[in-house]
Structures are given as structure tokens and as C-alpha cells.
Protein backbone atom coordinates (compact mmCIF):
# COMPACT_ATOMS: atom_id res chain seq x y z
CA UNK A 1 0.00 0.00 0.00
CA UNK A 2 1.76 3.52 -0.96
CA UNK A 3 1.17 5.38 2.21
CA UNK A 4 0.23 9.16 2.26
CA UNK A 5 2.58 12.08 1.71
CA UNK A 6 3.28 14.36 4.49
CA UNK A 7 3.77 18.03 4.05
CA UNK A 8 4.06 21.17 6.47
CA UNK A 9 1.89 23.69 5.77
CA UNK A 10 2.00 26.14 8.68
CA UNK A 11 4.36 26.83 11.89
CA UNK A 12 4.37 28.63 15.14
CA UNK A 13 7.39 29.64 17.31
CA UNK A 14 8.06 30.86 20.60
CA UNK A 15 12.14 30.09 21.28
CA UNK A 16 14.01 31.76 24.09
CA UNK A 17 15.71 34.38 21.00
CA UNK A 18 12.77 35.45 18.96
CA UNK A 19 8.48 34.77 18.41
CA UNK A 20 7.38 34.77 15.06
CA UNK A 21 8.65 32.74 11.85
CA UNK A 22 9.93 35.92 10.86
CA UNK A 23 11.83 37.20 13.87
CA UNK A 24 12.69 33.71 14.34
CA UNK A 25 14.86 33.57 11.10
CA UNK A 26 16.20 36.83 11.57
CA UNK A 27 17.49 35.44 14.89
CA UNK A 28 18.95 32.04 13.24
CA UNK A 29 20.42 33.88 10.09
CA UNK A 30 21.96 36.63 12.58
CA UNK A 31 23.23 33.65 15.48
CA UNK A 32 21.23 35.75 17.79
CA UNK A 33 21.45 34.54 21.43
CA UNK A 34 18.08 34.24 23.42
CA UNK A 35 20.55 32.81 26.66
CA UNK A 36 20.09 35.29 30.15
CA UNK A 37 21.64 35.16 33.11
CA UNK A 38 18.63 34.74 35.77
CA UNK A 39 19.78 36.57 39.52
CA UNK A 40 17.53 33.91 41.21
CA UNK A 41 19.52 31.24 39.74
CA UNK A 42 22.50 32.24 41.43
CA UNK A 43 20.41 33.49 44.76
CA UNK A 44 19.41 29.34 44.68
CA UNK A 45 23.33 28.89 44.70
CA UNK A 46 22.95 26.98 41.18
CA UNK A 47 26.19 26.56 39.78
CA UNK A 48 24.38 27.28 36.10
CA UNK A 49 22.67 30.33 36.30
CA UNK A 50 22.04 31.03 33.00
CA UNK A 51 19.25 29.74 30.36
CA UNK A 52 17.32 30.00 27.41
CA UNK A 53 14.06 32.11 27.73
CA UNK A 54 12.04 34.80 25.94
CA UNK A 55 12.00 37.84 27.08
CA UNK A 56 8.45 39.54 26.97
CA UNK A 57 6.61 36.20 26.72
CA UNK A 58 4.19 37.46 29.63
CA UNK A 59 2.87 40.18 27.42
CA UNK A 60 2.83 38.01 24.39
CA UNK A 61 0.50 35.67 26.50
CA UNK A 62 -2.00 38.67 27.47
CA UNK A 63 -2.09 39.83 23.74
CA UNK A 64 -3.57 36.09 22.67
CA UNK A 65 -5.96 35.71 25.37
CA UNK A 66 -8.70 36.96 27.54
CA UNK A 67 -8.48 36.68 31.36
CA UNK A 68 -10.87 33.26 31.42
CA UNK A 69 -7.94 31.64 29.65
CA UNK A 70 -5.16 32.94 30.78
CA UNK A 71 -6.19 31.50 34.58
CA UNK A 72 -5.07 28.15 33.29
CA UNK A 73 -2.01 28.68 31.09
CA UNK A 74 1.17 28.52 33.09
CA UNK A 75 4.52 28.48 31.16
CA UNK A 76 4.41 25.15 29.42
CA UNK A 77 0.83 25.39 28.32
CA UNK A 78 1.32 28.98 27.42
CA UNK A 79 3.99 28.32 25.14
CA UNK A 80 2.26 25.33 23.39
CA UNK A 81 -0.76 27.45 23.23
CA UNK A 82 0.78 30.96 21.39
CA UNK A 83 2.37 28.22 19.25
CA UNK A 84 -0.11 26.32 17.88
CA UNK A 85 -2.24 29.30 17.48
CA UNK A 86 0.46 30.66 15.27
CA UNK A 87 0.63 27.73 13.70
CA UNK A 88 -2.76 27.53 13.12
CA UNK A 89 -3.55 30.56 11.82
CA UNK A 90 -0.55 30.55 9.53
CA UNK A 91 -1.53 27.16 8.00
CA UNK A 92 -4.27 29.38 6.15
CA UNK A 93 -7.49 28.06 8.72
CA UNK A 94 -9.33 31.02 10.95
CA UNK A 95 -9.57 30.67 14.95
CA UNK A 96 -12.91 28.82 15.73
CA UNK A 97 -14.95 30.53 17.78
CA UNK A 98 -15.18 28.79 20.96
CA UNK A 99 -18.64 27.08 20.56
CA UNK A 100 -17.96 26.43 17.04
CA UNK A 101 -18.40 23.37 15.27
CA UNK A 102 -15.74 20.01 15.71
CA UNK A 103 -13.17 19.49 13.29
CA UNK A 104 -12.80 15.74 13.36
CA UNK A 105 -10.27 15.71 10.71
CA UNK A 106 -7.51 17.32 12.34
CA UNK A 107 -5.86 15.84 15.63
CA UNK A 108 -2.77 16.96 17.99
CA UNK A 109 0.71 15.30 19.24
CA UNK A 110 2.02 17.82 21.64
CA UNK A 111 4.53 16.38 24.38
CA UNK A 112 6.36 18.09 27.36
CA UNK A 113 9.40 16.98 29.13
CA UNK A 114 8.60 18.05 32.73
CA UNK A 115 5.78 19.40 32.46
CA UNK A 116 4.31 21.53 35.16
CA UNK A 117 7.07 21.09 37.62
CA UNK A 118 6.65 25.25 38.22
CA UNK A 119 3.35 25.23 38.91
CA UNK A 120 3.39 22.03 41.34
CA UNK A 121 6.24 23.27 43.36
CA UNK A 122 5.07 26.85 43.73
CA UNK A 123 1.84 26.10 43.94
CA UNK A 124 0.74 22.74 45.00
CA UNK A 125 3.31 21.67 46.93
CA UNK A 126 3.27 24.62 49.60
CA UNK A 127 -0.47 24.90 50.10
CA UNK A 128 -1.06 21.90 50.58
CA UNK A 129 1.29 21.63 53.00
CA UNK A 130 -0.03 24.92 54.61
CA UNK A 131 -3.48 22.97 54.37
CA UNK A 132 -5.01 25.34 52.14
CA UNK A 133 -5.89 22.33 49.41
CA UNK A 134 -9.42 23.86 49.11
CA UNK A 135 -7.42 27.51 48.06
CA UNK A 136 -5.96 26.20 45.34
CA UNK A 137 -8.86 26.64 42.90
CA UNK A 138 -10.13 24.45 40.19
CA UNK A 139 -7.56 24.99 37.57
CA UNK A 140 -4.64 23.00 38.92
CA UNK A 141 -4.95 19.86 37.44
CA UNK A 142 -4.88 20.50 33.74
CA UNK A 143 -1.88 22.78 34.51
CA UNK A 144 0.33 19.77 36.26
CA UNK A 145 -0.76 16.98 33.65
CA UNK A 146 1.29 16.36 31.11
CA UNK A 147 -1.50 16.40 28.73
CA UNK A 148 -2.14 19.95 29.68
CA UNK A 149 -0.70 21.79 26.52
CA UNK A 150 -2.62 19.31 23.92
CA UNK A 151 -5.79 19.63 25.79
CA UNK A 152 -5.68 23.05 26.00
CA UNK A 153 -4.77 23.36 22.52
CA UNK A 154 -7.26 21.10 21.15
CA UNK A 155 -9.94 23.01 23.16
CA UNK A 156 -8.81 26.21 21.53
CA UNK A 157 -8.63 24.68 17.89
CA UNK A 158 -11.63 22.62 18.46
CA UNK A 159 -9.66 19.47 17.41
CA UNK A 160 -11.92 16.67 16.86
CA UNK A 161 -9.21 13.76 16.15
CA UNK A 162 -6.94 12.26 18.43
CA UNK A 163 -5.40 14.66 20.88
CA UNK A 164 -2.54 13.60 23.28
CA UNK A 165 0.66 14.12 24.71
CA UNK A 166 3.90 11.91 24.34
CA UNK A 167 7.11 12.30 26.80
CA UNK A 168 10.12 11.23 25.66
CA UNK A 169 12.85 13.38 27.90
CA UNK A 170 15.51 15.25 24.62
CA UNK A 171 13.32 13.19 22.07
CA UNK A 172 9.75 14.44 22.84
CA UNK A 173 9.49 17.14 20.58
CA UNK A 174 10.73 15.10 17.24
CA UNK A 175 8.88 12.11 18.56
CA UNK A 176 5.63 13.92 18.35
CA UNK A 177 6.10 14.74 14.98
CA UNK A 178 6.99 11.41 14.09
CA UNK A 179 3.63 9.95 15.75
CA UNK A 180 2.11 12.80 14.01
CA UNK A 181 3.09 11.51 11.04
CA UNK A 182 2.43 8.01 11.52
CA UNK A 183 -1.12 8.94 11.86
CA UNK A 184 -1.59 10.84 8.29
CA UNK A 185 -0.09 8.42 6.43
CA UNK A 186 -2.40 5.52 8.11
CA UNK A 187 -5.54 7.47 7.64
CA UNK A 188 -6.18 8.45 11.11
CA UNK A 189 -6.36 12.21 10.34
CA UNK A 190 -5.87 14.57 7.27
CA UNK A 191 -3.34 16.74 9.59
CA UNK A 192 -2.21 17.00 12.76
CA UNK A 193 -0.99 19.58 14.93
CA UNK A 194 2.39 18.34 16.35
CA UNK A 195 5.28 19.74 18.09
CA UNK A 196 6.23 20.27 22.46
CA UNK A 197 6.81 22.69 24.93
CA UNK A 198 8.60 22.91 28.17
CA UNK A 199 8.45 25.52 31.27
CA UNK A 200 11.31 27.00 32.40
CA UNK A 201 11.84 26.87 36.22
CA UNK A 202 14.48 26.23 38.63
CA UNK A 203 12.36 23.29 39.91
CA UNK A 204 12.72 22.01 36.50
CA UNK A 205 16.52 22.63 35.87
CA UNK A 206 18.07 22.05 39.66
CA UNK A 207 17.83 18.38 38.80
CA UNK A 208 20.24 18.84 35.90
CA UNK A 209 22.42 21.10 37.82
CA UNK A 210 22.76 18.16 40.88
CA UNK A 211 24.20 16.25 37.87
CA UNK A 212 26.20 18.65 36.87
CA UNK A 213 25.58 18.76 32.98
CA UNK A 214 24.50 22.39 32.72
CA UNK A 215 27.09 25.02 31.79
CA UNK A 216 28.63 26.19 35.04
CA UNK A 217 31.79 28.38 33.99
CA UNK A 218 30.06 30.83 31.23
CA UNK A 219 27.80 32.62 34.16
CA UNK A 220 29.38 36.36 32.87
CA UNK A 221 28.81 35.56 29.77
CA UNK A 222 25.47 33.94 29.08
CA UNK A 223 25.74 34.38 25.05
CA UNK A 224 28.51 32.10 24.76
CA UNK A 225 27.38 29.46 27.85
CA UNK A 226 25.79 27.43 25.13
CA UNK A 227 29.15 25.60 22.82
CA UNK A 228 28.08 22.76 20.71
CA UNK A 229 31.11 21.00 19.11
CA UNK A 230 33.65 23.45 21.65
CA UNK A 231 36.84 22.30 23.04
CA UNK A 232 35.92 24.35 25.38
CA UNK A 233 31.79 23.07 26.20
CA UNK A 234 31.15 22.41 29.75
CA UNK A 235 27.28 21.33 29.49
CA UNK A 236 24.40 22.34 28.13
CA UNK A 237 22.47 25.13 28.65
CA UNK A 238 18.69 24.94 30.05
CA UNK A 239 16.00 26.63 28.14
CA UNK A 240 12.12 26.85 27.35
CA UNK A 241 9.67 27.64 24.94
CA UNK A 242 7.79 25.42 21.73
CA UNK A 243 7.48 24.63 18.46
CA UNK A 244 4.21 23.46 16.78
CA UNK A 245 4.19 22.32 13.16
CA UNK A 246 0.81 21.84 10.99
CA UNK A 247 1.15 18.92 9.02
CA UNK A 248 -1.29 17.37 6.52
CA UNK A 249 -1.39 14.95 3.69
CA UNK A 250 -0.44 16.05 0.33
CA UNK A 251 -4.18 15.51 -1.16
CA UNK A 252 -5.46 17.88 1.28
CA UNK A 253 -2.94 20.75 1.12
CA UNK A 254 -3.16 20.85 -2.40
CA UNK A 255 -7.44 20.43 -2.55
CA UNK A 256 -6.72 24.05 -0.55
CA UNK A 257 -4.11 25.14 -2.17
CA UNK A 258 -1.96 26.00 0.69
CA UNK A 259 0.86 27.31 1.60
CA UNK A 260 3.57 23.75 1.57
CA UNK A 261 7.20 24.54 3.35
CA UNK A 262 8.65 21.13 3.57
CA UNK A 263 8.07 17.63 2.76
CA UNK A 264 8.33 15.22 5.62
CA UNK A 265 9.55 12.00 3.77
CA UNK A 266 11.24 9.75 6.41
CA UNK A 267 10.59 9.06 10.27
CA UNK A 268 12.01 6.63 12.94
CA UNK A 269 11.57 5.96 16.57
CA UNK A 270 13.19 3.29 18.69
CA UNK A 271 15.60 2.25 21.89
CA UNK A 272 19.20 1.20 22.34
CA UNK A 273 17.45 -0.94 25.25
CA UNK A 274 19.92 0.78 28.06
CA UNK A 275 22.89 -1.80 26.54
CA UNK A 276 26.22 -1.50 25.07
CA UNK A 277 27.02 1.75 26.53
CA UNK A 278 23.94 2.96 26.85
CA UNK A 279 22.07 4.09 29.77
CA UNK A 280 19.13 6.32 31.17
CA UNK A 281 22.07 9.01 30.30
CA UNK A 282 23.67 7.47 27.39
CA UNK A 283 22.83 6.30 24.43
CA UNK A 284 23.91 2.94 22.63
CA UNK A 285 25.85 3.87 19.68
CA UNK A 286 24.41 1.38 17.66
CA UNK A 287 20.47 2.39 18.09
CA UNK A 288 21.74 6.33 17.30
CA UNK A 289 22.85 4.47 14.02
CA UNK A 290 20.11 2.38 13.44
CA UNK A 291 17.24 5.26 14.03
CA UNK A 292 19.08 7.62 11.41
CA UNK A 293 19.54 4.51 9.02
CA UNK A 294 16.12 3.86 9.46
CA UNK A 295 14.23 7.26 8.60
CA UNK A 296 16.94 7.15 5.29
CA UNK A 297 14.99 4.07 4.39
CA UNK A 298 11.75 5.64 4.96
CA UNK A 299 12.89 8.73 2.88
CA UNK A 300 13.68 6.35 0.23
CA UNK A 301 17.58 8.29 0.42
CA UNK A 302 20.98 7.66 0.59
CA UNK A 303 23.88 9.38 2.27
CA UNK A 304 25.04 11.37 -0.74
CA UNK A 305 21.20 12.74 -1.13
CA UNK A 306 21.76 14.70 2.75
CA UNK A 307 22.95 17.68 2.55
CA UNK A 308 22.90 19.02 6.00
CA UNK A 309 21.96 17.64 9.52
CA UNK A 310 20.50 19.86 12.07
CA UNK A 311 22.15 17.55 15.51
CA UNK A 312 20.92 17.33 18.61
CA UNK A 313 24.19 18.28 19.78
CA UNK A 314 23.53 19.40 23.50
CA UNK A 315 27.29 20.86 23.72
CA UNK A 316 28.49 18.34 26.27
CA UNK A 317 31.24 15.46 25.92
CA UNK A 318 28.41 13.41 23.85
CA UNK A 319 28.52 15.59 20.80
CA UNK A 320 32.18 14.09 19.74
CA UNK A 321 30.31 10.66 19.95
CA UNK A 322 27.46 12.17 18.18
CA UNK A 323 29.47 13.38 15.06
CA UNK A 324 30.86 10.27 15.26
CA UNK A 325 27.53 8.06 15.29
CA UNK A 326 25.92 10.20 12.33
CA UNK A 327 29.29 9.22 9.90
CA UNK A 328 29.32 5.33 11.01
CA UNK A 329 25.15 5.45 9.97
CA UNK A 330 26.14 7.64 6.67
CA UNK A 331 28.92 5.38 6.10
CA UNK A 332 31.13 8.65 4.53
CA UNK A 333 34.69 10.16 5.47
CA UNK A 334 34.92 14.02 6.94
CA UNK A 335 35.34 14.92 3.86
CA UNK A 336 31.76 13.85 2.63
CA UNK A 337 30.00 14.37 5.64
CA UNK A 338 26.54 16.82 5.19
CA UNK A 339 27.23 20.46 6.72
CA UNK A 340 25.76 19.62 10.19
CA UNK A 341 24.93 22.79 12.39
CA UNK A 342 23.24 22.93 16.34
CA UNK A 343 20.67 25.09 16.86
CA UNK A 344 21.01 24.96 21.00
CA UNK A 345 23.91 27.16 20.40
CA UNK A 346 21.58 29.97 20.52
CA UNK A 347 18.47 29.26 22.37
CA UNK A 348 19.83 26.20 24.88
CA UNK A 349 18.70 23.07 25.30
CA UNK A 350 14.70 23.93 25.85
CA UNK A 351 14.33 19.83 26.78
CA UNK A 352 10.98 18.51 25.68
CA UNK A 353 10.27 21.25 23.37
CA UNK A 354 14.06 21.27 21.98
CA UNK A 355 13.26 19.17 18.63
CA UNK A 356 10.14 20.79 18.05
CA UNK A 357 11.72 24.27 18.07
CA UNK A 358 14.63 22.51 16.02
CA UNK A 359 12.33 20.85 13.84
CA UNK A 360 11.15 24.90 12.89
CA UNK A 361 14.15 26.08 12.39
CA UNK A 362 15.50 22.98 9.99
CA UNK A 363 12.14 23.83 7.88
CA UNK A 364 13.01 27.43 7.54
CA UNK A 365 16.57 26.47 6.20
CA UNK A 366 14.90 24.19 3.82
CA UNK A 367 12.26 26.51 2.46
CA UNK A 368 14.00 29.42 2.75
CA UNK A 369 17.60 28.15 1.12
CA UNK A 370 20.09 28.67 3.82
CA UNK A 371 21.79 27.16 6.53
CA UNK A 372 22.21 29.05 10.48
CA UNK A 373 25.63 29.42 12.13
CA UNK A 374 26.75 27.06 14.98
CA UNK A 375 28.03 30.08 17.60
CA UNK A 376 30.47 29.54 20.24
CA UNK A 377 32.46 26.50 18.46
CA UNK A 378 35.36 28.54 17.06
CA UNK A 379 37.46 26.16 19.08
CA UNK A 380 36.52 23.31 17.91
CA UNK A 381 36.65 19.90 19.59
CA UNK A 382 39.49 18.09 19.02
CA UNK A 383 38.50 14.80 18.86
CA UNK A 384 36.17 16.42 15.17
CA UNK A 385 38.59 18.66 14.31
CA UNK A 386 38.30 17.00 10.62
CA UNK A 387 34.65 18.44 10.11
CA UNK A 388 35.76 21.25 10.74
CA UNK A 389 34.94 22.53 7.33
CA UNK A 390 31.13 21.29 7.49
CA UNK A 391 30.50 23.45 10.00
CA UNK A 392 29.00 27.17 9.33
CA UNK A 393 30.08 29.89 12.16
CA UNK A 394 28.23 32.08 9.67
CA UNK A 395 25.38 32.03 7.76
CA UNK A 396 25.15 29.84 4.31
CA UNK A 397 22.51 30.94 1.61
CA UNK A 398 22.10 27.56 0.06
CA UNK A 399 19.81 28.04 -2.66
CA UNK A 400 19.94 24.34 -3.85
CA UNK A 401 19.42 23.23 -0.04
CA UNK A 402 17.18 20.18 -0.67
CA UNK A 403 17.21 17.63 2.49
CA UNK A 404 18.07 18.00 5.66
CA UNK A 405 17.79 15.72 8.08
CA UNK A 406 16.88 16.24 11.70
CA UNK A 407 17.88 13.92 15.14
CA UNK A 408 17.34 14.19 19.04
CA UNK A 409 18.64 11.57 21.69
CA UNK A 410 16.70 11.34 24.92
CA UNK A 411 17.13 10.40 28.06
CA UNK A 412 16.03 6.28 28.49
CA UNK A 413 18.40 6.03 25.36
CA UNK A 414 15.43 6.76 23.14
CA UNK A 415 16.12 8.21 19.50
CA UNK A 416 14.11 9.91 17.29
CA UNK A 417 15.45 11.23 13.52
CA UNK A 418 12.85 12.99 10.85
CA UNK A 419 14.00 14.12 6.85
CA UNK A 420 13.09 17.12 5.40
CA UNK A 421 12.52 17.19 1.78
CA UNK A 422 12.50 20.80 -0.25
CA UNK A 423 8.84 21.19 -1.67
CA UNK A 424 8.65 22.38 -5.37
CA UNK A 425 5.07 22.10 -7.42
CA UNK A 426 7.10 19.42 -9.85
CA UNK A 427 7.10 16.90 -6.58
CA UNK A 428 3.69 16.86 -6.43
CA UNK A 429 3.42 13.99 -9.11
């Protein structure tokens, strides 16, 4: 059975360095920085106290949404919500009014990471244990589930198909488009609305800093904390926000004649299974190679048809192994090896939303011809000092850009890897 095509046909953004598709590319194609340094962090004696947020989201929030609605949108689900509204509305389809009819065609994949970890530990945590549990209103629950942002954002599309959340720690975000995927092309919905978001809190980051696998030495100098690919990275850097894609079949988009930016033409979830090396922190080389082999077989491409990889590369002492997983699963030399580039290098590491936002900013490149600089890796790492060359520190019109391919590794040693095809009327047959 030849299984449905999958195009994008609107986004949404909110990244800790711009909102807005357009502000957004402005900020990739100038290697703007959206990293701050955050005074509580360091009154919380954090030994990161810098991270990825946008500045003004508060406002942005108020500007989308009347008081009723705003009661129940903390961070997570406030991000997810702007988003997908974007999205939404940029896909070409008007905001339903809120008794307006169902759309039963259209469903939602939205995961989270954490999830309401703000909201329980300022909110729930201390009055209940003030025993003031009947103070704490009616809206607390949909905040702290983790199926808070797709609820809410079905409710305000009026989504009729399946809506739910996925959680897949680094991987969420690309997962969720995956599944979102997976469901077009069986039939289960003519689009979905896919993507993740993540609060930012110190309840959600102090975890990460106990490990100590958050930038710590950079603290004076937030804009160059985050350093994918650096000799001189010392962790990642935390961050927040979400990235929604609307996705639909081919036969539908074009019946509307929308708006296409991408072709989605190869996915692939799975484990390493916690073995050979890999662990709830690590992954197992050979599933990182197997998931990217994988979506190239779903894409129906080889090696030599990639010409860039957008990496999940979190700029700690995994991106070395990284590098070296994607050219073992490519099967080239340095030499041949895809310009690769890491978007975290400017807006962090924003968790379960980070492949969502990713996944955004791989479909401008793609639609709009270009590739973004990788800041902060001017000293490279040794141990890749032969890619050196595949690697923009400014940006790259590419005009003949035509796939990219996109990867995140989670924590569980879960993988998740999704190709981006350029969309031109000719593909169409």
C-alpha cells in the first residue's frame, strides 16, 4: 500500500531568542542569542545560572488571550498554546470561535518533558502543606498533567481527532512529529498539529544542575554558555519555549491550495534498550545508528542525497560521539559528511520542546535556502577537528538546499530522527 505524503503547511514559534517565523529567522540567520543570566539562579546557589528564555513572553500571552484563559495557562501550556495558534492561523485556517463546530479531521501530538514542575512546586506543593488544598482553585490539574498543553490546545482549535501528549525526555518534541506523522499516512487524520513545549523553572533545571551537565563556567557571559562541538563546552544550557508544526497529507494541502514549506519524507523511533554503553544518560551507539539509518529508508535516500543535519548536539562530551555516530550510519569520510549545524547554540537546550523548536528552524533552512551558524564553536573539539569545514560559524545561503535531516537523543536512550525534503510544485506527481 503507498502510504500518504506528508507536508508542512503552517508553523508557530516561541524560542528563548525570537516569536514569530519571521523574527525567528532573523534570529537564526543573525546567530542571535536568546541565553540570560537569571539573579535567582545564582540566589538558589545553582552553579548554572544562565538559560534559554524569551523575554516579553508574559505580554505576548495577554495579547492572545482573555483573562478566562489565561487563569489556566502557566509556562508550558502557554507556550504550546501561542504556538499552535500561530501555527494555526498561519496554516491558512481562521480561529474557531469557541462554541464552534468540531473538526474531526484534524488531531494533535504535543509532548512536554517536565511538564508543570513550576506550577506544582510553587503552587501545590506549599499549600497543601499549609493545608489550604481547598485555596488552590479548580484549575490546577490540567496545569500539572502532562496532557495539559494538547488539551488546551485542542480546546482552543476545536480538534476533533486524536489529541494527546507523548514524553520522551531530549526526544519528545521530534517524537511527536513522528507519531504525528504516523497517523496521516495511516488514515487516522488529514493533519495534525504536532510539536512540544517545556516551562522554564528552577524546579525544572536544579535536577540537571545536581548532575552537573548544565554550563557552570560561562555565568558572565550567558551568550557564549551554550558551545556545541567546543573544546571548550562544559554542558548544556537549560532553556524553554515550543514549536508546533501543521502537518497534513499532500491531497489535502493541495485540494486548498496552501501554503507547503517542507516535505516530511522519512521518520524513525526506537531504543538502544539501556545496553552497550547505553544508559538512562547514554545512548547505545548502535540504536543512534540504526534510528538515522532507518528514517533514510523511509525517505527512500541515501547518504550522498543529505545535505545538512541539524544535531541534537547538547554541547556536552556526547557531541564528539554524536558526530561520530551520524558518519558510522552515513557510512562517509569528513570529507563527505553533510554540513551539520546545532541550533542549542543559541536558544539552549529547551528539553521537551528542543526538537520541536529545532524541527522549525531545519524547515526554515529548507524553504527558505540557507543554513544558520553554529556560535560559540570557534574552538573546535578536538576529537572532530576533521569536520571542521562542514560546519558554518556564519550564515550559508544555500539556494539548492534540498534535504536536511533532523535527530534528538533522549534520556532512556530513546532516538528519534525525521528528513526534510525541499517542496517544489514538480514533486507533487
Amino acid at each position: 500500500m503507498n502510504k500518504k505524503r506528508v507536508v508542512i503547511t503552517g508553523m508557530g514559534i516561541v524560542a528563548p531568542n525570537a516569536h514569530g517565523l519571521d523574527n525567528f529567522e532573523r534570529a537564526l540567520r543573525e546567530g542571535k542569542s536568546g541565553i540570560h543570566f537569571f539573579p535567582r539562579l545564582k540566589e538558589l546557589n545553582f552553579g548554572c545560572q544562565v538559560g534559554g528564555l524569551l523575554e516579553g513572553f508574559e505580554d505576548v500571552r495577554k495579547s492572545y488571550f482573555d483573562h478566562e484563559k489565561l487563569m489556566s495557562l502557566n509556562d508550558n501550556i502557554g507556550y504550546a498554546s501561542v504556538a499552535a495558534v500561530d501555527a494555526w492561523q498561519d496554516a491558512g485556517f481562521p480561529l474557531p470561535e469557541d462554541d464552534g463546530p468540531v473538526d474531526w479531521d484534524t488531531g494533535a501530538v504535543i509532548g512536554c518533558g517536565i511538564g508543570g514542575m513550576d506550577t506544582i512546586a510553587e503552587k501545590v506543593v506549599p499549600m497543601i502543606g499549609e493545608g489550604r488544598v481547598r485555596r488552590m482553585g479548580s484549575r490546577i490539574v490540567e496545569q500539572v498533567m502532562n496532557s495539559g498543553p494538547s488539551a488546551r490546545v485542542g480546546g482552543l482549535l476545536g480538534l476533533g481527532g486524536q489529541v494527546t501528549s507523548n514524553s520522551a525526555a531530549c526526544s519528545t518534541g521530534t517524537e511527536a512529529i513522528a507519531d504525528a506523522v504516523r497517523m496521516i499516512r495511516n488514515g487516522y487524520a488529514k493533519r495534525m498539529v504536532a510539536g512540544g513545549s517545556e516551562g522554564a523553572s528552577p524546579h525544572i533545571w536544579g535536577g540537571f544542575d545536581a548532575m552537573r551537565v548544565i554550563a557552570r563556567k560561562y555565568n558572565d557571559e550567558p551568550e557564549r554558555a551554550s558551545r556545541p562541538m567546543s573544546a571548550s563546552a562544559n554542558g548544556f544550557v537549560p532553556g524553554a519555549g515550543s514549536g508546533i508544526l501543521v502537518i497534513e497529507d499532500l491531497e489535502t494541502a493541495l485540494e486548498r491550495n496552501a501554503r507547503i514549506y517542507a516535505e516530511i519524507t522519512g521518520v524513525a523511533l526506537n531504543s538502544g534498550g539501556q545496553r552497550n554503553g547505553g544508559s538512562m544518560t547514554a545512548p547505545n551507539p548502535e540504536g543512534v545508528q540504526r534510528c538515522i539509518t532507518a528514517a533514510m529508508d523511509d525517505a527512500g535516500i541515501t547518504a550522498r542525497d543529505i545535505d545538512a543535519i541539524n544535531g541534537h548536539l547538547t554541547a556536552t562530551f556526547a557531541d564528539p560521539y554524536e558526530i561520530e555516530n551520524w558518519r558510522r550510519a552515513l557510512d562517509v569520510t569528513p570529507e563527505e559528511f553533510p554540513y551539520i549545524n546545532s541550533t542549542k547554540s543559541m536558544v539552549g537546550h529547551c528539553l521537551g520542546a528542543a526538537g520541536a523548536i529545532e524541527a522549525v528552524a531545519t524547515t526554515l533552512q529548507v524553504y527558505k535556502g540557507f543554513l544558520h551558524p553554529s556560535m560559540n564553536c570557534e574552538d573546535i573539539h578536538p576529537d572532530i577537528a576533521s569536520y571542521d569545514k562542514r560546519i558554518p560559524r556564519t550564515v550559508m545561503e544555500f539556494p539548492s538546499l534540498n534535504v536536511i535531516i533532523k535527530a534528538c537523543f533522549g534520556f532512556g536512550d530513546v532516538n528519534s530522527c525525521i528528513v526534510f525534503k525541499r517542496w517544489n510544485e514538480t514533486a507533487a506527481s
